[in-house]
Protein backbone atom coordinates (compact mmCIF):
# COMPACT_ATOMS: atom_id res chain seq x y z
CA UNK A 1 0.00 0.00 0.00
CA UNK A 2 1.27 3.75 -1.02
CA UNK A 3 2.29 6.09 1.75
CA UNK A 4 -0.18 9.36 1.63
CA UNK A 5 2.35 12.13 0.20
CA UNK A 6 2.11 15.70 0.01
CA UNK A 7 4.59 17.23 -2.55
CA UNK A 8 5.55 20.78 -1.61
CA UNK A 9 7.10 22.53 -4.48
CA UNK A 10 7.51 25.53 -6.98
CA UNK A 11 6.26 24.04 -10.20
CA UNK A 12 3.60 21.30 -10.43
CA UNK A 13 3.72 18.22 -13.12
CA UNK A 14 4.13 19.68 -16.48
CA UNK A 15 5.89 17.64 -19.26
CA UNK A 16 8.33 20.27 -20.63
CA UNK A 17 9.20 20.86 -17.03
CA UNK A 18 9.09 18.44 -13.51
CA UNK A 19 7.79 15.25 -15.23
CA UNK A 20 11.02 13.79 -15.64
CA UNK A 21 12.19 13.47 -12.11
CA UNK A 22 8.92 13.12 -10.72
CA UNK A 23 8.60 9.93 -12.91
CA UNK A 24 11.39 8.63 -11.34
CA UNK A 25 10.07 9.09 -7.87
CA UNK A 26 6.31 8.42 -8.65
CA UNK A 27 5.98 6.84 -11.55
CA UNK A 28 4.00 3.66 -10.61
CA UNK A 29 2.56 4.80 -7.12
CA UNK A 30 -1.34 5.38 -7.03
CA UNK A 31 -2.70 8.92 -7.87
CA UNK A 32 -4.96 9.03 -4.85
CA UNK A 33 -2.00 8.84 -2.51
CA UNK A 34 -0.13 11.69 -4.22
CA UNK A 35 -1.22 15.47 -3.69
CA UNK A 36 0.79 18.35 -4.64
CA UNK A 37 1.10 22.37 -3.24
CA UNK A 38 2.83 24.83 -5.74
CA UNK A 39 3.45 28.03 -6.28
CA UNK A 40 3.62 28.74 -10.56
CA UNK A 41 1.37 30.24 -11.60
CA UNK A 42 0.46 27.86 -14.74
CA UNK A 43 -1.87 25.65 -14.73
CA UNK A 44 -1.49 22.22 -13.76
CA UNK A 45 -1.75 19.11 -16.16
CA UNK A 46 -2.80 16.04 -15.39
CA UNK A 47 0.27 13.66 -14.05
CA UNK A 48 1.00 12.09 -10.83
CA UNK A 49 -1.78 14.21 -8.13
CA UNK A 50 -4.96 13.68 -7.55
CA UNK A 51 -5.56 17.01 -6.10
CA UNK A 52 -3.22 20.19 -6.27
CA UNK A 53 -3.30 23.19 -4.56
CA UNK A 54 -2.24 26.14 -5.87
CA UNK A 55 -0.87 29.95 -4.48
CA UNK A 56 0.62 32.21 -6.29
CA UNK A 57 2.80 35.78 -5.57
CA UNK A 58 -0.20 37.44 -7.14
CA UNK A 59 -3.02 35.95 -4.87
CA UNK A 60 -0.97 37.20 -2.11
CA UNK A 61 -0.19 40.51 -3.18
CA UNK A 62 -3.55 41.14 -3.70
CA UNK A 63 -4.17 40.35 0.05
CA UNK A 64 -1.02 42.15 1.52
CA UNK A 65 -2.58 45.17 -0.50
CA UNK A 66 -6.16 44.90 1.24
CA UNK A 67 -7.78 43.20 -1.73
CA UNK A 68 -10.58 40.76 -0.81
CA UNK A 69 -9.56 38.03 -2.63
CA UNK A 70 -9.00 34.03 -1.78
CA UNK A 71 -5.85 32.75 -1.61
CA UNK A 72 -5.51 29.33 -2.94
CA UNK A 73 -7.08 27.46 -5.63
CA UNK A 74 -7.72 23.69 -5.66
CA UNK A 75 -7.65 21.65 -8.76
CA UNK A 76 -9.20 18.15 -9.01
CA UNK A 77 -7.77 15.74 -11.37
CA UNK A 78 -10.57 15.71 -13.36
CA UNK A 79 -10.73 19.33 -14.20
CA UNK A 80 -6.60 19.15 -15.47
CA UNK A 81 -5.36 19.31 -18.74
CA UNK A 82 -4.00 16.38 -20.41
CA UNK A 83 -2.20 17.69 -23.28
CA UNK A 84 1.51 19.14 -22.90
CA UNK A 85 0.39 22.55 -22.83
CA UNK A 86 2.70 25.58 -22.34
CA UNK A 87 4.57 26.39 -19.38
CA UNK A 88 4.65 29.76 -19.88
CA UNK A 89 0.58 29.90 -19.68
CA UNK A 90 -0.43 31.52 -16.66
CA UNK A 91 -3.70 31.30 -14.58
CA UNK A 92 -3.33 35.07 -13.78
CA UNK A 93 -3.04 37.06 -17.10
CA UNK A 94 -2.79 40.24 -15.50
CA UNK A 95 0.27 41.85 -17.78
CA UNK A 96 1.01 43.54 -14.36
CA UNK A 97 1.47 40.50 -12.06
CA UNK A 98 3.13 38.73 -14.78
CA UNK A 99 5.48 41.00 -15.22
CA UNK A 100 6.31 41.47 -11.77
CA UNK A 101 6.20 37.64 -11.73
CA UNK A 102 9.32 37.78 -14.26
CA UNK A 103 10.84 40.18 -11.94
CA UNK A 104 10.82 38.16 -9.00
CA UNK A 105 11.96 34.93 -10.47
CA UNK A 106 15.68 36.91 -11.53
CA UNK A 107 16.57 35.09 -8.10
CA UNK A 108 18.81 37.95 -6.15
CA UNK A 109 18.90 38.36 -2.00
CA UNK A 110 16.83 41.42 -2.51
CA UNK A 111 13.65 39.57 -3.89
CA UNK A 112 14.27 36.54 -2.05
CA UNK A 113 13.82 38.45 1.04
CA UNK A 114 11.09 40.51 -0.39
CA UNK A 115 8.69 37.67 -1.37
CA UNK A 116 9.08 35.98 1.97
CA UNK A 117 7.83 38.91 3.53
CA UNK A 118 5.14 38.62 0.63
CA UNK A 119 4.88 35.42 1.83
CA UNK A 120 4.03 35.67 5.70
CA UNK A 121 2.42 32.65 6.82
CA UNK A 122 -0.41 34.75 8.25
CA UNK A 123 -1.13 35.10 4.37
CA UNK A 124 -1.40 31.54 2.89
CA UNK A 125 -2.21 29.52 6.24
CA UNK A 126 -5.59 29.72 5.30
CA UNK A 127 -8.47 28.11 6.52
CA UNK A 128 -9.27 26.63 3.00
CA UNK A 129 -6.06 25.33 2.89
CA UNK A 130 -6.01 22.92 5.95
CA UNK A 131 -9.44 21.96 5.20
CA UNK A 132 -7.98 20.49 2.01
CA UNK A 133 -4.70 19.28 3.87
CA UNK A 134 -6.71 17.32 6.82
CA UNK A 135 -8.93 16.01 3.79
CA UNK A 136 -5.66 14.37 2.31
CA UNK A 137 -4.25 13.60 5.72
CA UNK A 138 -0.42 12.83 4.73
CA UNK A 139 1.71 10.75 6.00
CA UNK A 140 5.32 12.48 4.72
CA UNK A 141 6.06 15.32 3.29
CA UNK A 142 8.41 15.53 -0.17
CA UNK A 143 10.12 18.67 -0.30
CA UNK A 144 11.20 19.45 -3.58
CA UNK A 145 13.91 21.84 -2.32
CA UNK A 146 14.31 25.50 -3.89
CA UNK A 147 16.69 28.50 -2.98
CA UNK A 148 13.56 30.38 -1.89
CA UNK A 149 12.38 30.74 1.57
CA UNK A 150 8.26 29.60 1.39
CA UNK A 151 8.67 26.17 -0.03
CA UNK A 152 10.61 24.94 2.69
CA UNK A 153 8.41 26.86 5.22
CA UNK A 154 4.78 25.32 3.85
CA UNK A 155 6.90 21.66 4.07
CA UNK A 156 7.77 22.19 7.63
CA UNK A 157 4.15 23.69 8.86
CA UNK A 158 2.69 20.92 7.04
CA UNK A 159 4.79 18.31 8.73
CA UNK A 160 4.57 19.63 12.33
CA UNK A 161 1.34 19.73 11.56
CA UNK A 162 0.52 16.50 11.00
CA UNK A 163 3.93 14.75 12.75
CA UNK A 164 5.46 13.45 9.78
CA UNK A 165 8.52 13.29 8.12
CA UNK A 166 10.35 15.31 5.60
CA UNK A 167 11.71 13.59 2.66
CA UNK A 168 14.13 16.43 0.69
CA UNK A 169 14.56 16.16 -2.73
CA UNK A 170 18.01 17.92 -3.16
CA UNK A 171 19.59 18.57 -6.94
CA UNK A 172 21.75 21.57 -6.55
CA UNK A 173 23.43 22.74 -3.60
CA UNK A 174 21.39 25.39 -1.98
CA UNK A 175 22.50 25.46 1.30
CA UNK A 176 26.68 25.02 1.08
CA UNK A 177 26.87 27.43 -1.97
CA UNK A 178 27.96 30.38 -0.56
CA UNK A 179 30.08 33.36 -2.16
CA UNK A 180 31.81 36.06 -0.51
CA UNK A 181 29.90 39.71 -0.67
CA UNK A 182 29.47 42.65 1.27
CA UNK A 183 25.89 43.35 0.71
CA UNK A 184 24.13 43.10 3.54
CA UNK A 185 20.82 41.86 1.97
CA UNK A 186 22.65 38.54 0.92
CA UNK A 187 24.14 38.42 3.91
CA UNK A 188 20.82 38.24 5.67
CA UNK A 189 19.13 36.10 2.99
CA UNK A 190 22.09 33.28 3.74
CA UNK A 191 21.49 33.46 7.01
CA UNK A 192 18.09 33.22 7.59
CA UNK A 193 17.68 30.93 4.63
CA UNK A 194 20.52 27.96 6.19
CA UNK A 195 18.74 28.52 9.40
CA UNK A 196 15.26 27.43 7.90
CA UNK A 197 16.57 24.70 6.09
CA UNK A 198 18.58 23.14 9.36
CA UNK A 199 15.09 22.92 11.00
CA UNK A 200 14.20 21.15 7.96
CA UNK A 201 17.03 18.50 8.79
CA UNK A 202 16.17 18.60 12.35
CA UNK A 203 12.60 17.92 11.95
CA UNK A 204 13.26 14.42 11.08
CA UNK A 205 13.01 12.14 7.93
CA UNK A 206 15.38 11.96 5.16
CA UNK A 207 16.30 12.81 1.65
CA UNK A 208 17.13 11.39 -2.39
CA UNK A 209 19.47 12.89 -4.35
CA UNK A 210 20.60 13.72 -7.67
CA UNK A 211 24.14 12.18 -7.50
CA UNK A 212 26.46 10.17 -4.70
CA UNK A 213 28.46 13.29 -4.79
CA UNK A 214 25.86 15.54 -3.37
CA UNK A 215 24.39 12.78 -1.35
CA UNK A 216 27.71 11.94 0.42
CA UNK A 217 27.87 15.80 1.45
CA UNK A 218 24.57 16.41 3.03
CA UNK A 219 24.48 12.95 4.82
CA UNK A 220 27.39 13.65 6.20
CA UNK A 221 26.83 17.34 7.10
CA UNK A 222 23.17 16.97 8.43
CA UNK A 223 23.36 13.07 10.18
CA UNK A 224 20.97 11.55 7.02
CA UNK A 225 20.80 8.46 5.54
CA UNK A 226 19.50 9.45 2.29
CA UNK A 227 19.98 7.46 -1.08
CA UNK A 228 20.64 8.51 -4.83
CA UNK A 229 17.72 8.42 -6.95
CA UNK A 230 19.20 8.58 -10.63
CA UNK A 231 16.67 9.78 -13.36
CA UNK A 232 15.15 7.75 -15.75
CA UNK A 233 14.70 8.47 -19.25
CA UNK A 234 11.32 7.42 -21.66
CA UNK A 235 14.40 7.93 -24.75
CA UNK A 236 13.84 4.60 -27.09
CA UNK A 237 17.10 2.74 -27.41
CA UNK A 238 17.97 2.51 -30.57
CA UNK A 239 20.88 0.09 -32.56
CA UNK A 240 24.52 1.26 -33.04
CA UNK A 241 25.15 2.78 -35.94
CA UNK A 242 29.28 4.41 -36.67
CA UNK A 243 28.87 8.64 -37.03
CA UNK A 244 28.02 9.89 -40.15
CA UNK A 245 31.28 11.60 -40.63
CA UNK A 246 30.08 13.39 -43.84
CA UNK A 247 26.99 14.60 -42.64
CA UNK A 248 26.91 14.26 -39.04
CA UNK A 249 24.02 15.06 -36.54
CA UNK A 250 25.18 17.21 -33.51
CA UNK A 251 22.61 18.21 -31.29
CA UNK A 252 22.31 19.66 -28.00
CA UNK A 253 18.71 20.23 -25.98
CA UNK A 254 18.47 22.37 -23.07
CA UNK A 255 19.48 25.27 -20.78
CA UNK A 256 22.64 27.25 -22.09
CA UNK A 257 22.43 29.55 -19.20
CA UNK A 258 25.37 29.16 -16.41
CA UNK A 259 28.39 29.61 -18.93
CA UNK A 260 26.97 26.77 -21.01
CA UNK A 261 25.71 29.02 -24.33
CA UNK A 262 29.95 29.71 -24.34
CA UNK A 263 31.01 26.10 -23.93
CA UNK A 264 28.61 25.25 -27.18
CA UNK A 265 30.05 28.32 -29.50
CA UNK A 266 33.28 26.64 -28.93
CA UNK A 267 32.38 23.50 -29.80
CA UNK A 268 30.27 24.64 -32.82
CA UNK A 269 34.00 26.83 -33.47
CA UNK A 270 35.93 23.49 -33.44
CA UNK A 271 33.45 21.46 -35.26
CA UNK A 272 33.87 24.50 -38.21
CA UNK A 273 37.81 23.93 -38.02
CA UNK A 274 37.52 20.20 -38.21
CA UNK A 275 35.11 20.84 -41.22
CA UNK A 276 33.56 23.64 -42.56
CA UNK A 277 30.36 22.46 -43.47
CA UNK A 278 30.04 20.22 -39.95
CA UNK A 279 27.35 22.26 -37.46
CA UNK A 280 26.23 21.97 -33.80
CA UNK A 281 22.47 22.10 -33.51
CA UNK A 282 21.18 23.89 -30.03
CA UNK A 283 17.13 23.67 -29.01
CA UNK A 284 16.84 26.15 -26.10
CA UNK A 285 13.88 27.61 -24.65
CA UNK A 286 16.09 30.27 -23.31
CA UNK A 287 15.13 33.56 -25.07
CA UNK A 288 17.62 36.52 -23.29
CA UNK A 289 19.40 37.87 -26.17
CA UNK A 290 22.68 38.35 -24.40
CA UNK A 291 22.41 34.19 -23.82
CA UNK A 292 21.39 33.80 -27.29
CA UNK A 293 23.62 36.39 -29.28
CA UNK A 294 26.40 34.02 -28.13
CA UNK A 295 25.31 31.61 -30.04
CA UNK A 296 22.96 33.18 -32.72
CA UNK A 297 26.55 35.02 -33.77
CA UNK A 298 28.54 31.74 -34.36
CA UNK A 299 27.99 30.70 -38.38
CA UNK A 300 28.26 26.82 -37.28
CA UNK A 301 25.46 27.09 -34.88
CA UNK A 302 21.92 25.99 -36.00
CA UNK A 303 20.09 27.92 -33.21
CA UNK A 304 15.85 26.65 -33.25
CA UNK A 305 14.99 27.72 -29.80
CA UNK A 306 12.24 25.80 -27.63
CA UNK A 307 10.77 22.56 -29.16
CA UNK A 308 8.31 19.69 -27.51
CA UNK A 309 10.05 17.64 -25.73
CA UNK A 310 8.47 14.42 -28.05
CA UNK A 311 10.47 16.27 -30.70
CA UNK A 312 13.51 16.53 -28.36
CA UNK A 313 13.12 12.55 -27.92
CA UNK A 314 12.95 12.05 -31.47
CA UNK A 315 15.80 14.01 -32.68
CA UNK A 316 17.80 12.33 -29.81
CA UNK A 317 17.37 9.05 -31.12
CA UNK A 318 18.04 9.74 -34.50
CA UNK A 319 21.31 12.22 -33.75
CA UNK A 320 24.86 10.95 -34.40
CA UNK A 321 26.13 12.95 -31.69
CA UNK A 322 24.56 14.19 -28.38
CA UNK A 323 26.32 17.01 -26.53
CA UNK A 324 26.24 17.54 -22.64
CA UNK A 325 27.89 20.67 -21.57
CA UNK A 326 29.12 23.24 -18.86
CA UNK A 327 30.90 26.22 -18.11
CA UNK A 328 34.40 26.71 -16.86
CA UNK A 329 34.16 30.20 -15.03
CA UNK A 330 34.47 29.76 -10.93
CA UNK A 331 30.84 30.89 -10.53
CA UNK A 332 29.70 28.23 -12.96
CA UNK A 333 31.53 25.81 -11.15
CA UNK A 334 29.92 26.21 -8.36
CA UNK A 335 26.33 26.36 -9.50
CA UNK A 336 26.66 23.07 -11.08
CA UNK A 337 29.48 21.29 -8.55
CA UNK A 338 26.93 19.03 -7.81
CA UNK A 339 24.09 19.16 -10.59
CA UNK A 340 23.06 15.60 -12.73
CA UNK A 341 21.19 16.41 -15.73
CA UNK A 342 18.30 14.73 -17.29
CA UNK A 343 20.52 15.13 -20.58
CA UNK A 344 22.61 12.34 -19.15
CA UNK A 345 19.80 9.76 -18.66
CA UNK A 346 18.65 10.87 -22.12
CA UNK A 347 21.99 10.42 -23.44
CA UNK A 348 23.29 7.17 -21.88
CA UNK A 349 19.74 5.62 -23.31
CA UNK A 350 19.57 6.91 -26.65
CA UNK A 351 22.36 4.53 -28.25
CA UNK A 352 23.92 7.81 -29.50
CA UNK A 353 27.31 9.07 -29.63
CA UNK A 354 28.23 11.53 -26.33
CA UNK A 355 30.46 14.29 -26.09
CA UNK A 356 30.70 15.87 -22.90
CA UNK A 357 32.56 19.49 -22.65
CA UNK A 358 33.23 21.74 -19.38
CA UNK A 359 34.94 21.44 -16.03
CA UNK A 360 35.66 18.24 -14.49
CA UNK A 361 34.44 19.71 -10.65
CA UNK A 362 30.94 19.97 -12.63
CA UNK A 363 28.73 16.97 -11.19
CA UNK A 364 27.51 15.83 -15.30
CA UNK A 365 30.91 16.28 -16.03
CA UNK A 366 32.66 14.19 -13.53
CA UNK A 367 29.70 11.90 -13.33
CA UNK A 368 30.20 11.27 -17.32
CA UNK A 369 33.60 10.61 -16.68
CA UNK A 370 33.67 8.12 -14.41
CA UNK A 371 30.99 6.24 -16.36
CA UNK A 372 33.38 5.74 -18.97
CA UNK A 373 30.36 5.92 -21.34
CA UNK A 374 31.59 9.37 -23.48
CA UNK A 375 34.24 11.30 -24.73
CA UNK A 376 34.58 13.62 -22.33
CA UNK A 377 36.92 17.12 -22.27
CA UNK A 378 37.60 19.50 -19.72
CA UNK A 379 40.26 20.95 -21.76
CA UNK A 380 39.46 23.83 -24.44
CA UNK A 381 42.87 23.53 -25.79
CA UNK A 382 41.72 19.52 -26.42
CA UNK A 383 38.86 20.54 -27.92
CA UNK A 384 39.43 19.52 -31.25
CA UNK A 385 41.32 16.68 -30.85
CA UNK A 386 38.36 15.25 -28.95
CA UNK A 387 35.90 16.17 -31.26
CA UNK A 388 38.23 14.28 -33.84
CA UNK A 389 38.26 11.15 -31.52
CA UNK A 390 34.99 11.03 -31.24
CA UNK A 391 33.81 11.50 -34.68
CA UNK A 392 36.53 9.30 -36.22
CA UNK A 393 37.15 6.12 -34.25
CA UNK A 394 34.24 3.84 -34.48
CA UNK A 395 36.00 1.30 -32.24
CA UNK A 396 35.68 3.71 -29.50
CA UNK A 397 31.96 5.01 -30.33
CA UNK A 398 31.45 1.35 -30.38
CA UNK A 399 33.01 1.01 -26.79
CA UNK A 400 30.94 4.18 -25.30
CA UNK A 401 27.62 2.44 -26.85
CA UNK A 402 28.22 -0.80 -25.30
CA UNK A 403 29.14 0.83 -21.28
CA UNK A 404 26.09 2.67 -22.32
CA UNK A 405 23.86 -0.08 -22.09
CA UNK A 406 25.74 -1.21 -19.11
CA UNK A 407 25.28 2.39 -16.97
CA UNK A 408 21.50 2.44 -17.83
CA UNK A 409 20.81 -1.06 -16.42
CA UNK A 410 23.09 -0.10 -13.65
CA UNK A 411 22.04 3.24 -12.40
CA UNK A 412 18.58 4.31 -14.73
CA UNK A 413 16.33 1.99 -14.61
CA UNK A 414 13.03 3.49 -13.78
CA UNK A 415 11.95 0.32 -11.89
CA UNK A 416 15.09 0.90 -9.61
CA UNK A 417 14.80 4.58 -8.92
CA UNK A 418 11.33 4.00 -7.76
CA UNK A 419 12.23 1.03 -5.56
CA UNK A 420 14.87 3.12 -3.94
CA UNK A 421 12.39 6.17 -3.80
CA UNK A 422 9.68 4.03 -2.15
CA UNK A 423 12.41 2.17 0.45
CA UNK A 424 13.37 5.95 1.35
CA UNK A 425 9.88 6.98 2.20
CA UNK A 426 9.13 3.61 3.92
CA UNK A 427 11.93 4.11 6.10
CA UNK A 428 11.87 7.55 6.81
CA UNK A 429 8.13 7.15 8.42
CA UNK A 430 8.90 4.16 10.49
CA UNK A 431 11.45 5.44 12.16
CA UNK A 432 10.09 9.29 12.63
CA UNK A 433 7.30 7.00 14.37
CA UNK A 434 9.18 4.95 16.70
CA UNK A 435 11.26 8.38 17.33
C-alpha cells in the first residue's frame, strides 16, 4: 500500500518541465495517494496528483494590499489538462502580475527576502487550505527543495502539523553554496535561509538525491541516511550505428544559461575547423538575447529555440552525436558542482554518440567521466582533438555504446529509482514514528 504524500514545491507536473524526475520518484505509485502544493502560476496538467493546490505571488499581493480576494485554488484531477500545454501559460493574465512575476523569479537576496515577507504565513495559512490538507491527511512530506524561503516553510508547517517526516529532494546545492559579498541583503538572505533549512534536517526524515556526490555531502553534514535516486529516461534505445562523418548530426537540448551558451560556440568553433560544413544544432527555450547572441553570432550554430520535448526525444534518437555541456568560469563551477542532468539519462539511453565538454568539478561532467560511457573534455585547448576522436574512431563510439547499455541497467532503470524512492519513504516514516 502507497504512503499518503504531500509534494511541496515551486512548479507542479508539467511535461516540458518536472515530469522527468517526478517519474522517477512516482511513476507507478497510485494517484490518490499523491497530492501536490505549488506556487507557478500555470496551470497544472494532469500527471501524478490527484488534487493540487495552488498559491501564487499574485493571490498574495492582492491580500497584503487589502484586496478581498482568496488565496488558494484547488484543482481536481478531473478538471486538469491532459495535453503538454505551455509552461509559460499563466492562470493570472494580469500583464502587471506577470510582469512582476518575471521580476521576481531573476533570483537575487533582494527579492528573495522581499517575497518571503510577501509570503508571511499569516497570508497563505488559510483556513481553505487545511481543510484540504486534513482532507488528504499525509503521511510524509516531499520537499522538492528550492533557494527560496516559502517552499521549505509550507513543508515544515505541514509536517509539524501533521507529525510526519520530511523527505528532501536535493539537486543543486542550496544550502553550502555560498560566495563572498558585502551586501548586507545577501548576507541576511544566507542566514536566515541555512537557518530554515537546518530545522528542515532537524525535523526528522530523510532525503534522495541527484548524484552520490551531493548525497555523500549532506548525509554527512546533516546526520541523514538518504539514497541517490538517478533519473530515468522514456528515450527509445535505438541500434549502433558508426557517425556519419560526412553529414553528421550534432545536437544539444536544453538550458545554455550558467556559462553553457559559451562552452557550445566553442564546440560549434571546433566542429567549423575540423570541417567547414560540420554544425552543432542547439534547441533552447532560453530567449535573453545576451544568452542567445552568443550563439545566434557563431555561423556553425543551428540555433531553433524551444521545441516539444516528443520532438527533443525524437531528434535524440536519430542524432549521431549528443552534446552535454558546462561552463568553466568559478561561478559556474559552483552552480553546477553538484548538478546531474536529465541530458545524461537521455543520453546514456539513446544509443547515440556523447560528447561531454566543461569542467571536471561539474557533477555531469565528472559523473560522465567516471561512467566511462563518453568522450569527455575539460580541456578547451583539447577541444578539437576530442571532437576528432569522437567523430573518427568507431572502435571507440562502439566502446561508449556498449558501457552505455551497461550504466542504464546499472544506475537508470526506472523500476530501480522507484524502488529506492519508495524504500526511502518507507523508512523515513517508520522510524520518525518509533522516534
Amino acid at each position: 500500500m502507497d504512503r499518503r504524500i504531500l509534494i511541496v514545491g515551486t512548479v507542479p507536473y508539467n511535461k516540458k518541465m518536472t515530469s522527468r524526475a517526478f517519474d522517477a520518484y512516482f511513476g507507478d505509485m497510485n494517484r490518490d495517494c499523491l497530492c501536490q502544493i505549488f506556487s507557478h502560476p500555470m496551470a497544472p496538467q494532469k500527471g501524478h496528483c490527484a488534487s493540487l493546490y495552488q498559491i501564487t505571488d499574485a493571490m498574495l499581493l492582492r491580500k497584503a494590499m487589502g484586496k478581498s480576494t482568496v488565496v488558494g485554488r484547488q484543482w481536481s484531477y478531473d478538471e486538469l489538462s491532459d495535453s503538454s500545454g505551455d509552461p509559460s501559460d499563466h492562470v493570472d493574465t494580469s500583464r502587471v502580475f506577470r510582469k512582476l512575476y518575471r521580476i521576481g523569479s531573476r533570483k537575487n537576496a533582494f527579492t528573495c527576502l522581499l517575497r518571503k515577507g510577501l509570503w508571511a504565513k499569516r497570508r497563505w495559512c488559510t483556513e481553505q487550505l487545511n481543510a484540504w490538507l486534513d482532507a488528504f491527511k499525509p503521511e510524509c512530506v516531499f520537499l522538492s527543495f528550492s533557494d527560496d524561503f516559502f517552499i521549505p516553510e509550507i513543508a515544515l508547517y505541514v509536517a509539524r502539523r501533521f507529525d510526519i517526516p520530511i523527505v528532501s529532494s536535493i539537486g543543486d546545492d542550496y544550502y553550502f553554496n555560498d560566495r563572498f559579498s558585502l551586501n548586507p541583503f545577501y548576507i541576511i538572505y544566507r542566514s536566515k535561509y541555512k537557518k530554515l533549512i537546518r530545522s528542515v534536517f532537524s525535523h526528522g526524515g530523510s532525503a534522495i538525491y541527484i548524484s552520490d556526490k551531493i548525497r555523500d555531502k549532506y548525509n554527512s553534514e546533516f546526520m541523514l541516511d538518504g539514497e541517490t535516486v538517478y533519473l530515468s529516461s522514456e528515450l527509445e534505445h535505438r541500434a549502433f550505428r558508426p557517425v556519419d562523418t560526412l553529414d553528421p548530426s550534432i545536437c544539444y537540448f536544453g538550458n545554455i544559461r550558467q556559462g553553457r551558451n559559451e562552452s557550445l560556440s566553442m564546440i560549434a568553433s571546433a566542429l567549423g575547423t575540423i570541417n567547414p560544413a560540420y554544425r552543432l544544432t542547439v534547441c533552447s527555450a532560453q530567449n535573453d538575447g545576451d544568452i542567445v547572441s552568443v550563439l545566434t553570432k557563431n555561423p556553425h550554430v543551428d540555433f531553433l529555440g524551444a521545441i516539444p520535448y516528443e520532438e527533443v526525444k525524437r531528434r535524440s534518437v536519430e542524432s549521431d552525436v549528443l552534446v552535454i555541456v558546462e561552463g568553466f568560469k568559478q561561478k559556474h563551477i559552483n552552480a553546477t558542482r553538484y548538478s546531474l542532468s536529465t541530458k545524461a539519462s537521455d543520453s546514456i539511453r539513446s544509443g547515440a554518440a556523447i560528447f561531454v565538454f566543461g569542467s571536471p568539478e561539474c557533477g555531469v561532467i565528472e559523473y560522465m567521466a567516471d561512467t566511462g560511457c563518453a568522450e569527455v573534455c575539460c580541456d578547451p585547448k583539447e577541444l578539437e582533438a576530442s571532437l576528432r576522436h569522437l567523430l573518427f574512431s568507431v572502435e571507440f563510439q562502439q566502446k561508449c555504446y556498449t558501457r552505455a547499455e551497461e550504466v542504464y541497467e546499472e544506475n537508470h532503470l526506472p523500476a530501480h529509482s522507484r524502488a529506492v524512492f519508495r524504500q526511502v519513504v518507507e523508512k523515513a516514516v517508520d522510524r520518525y514514528g518509533t522516534a
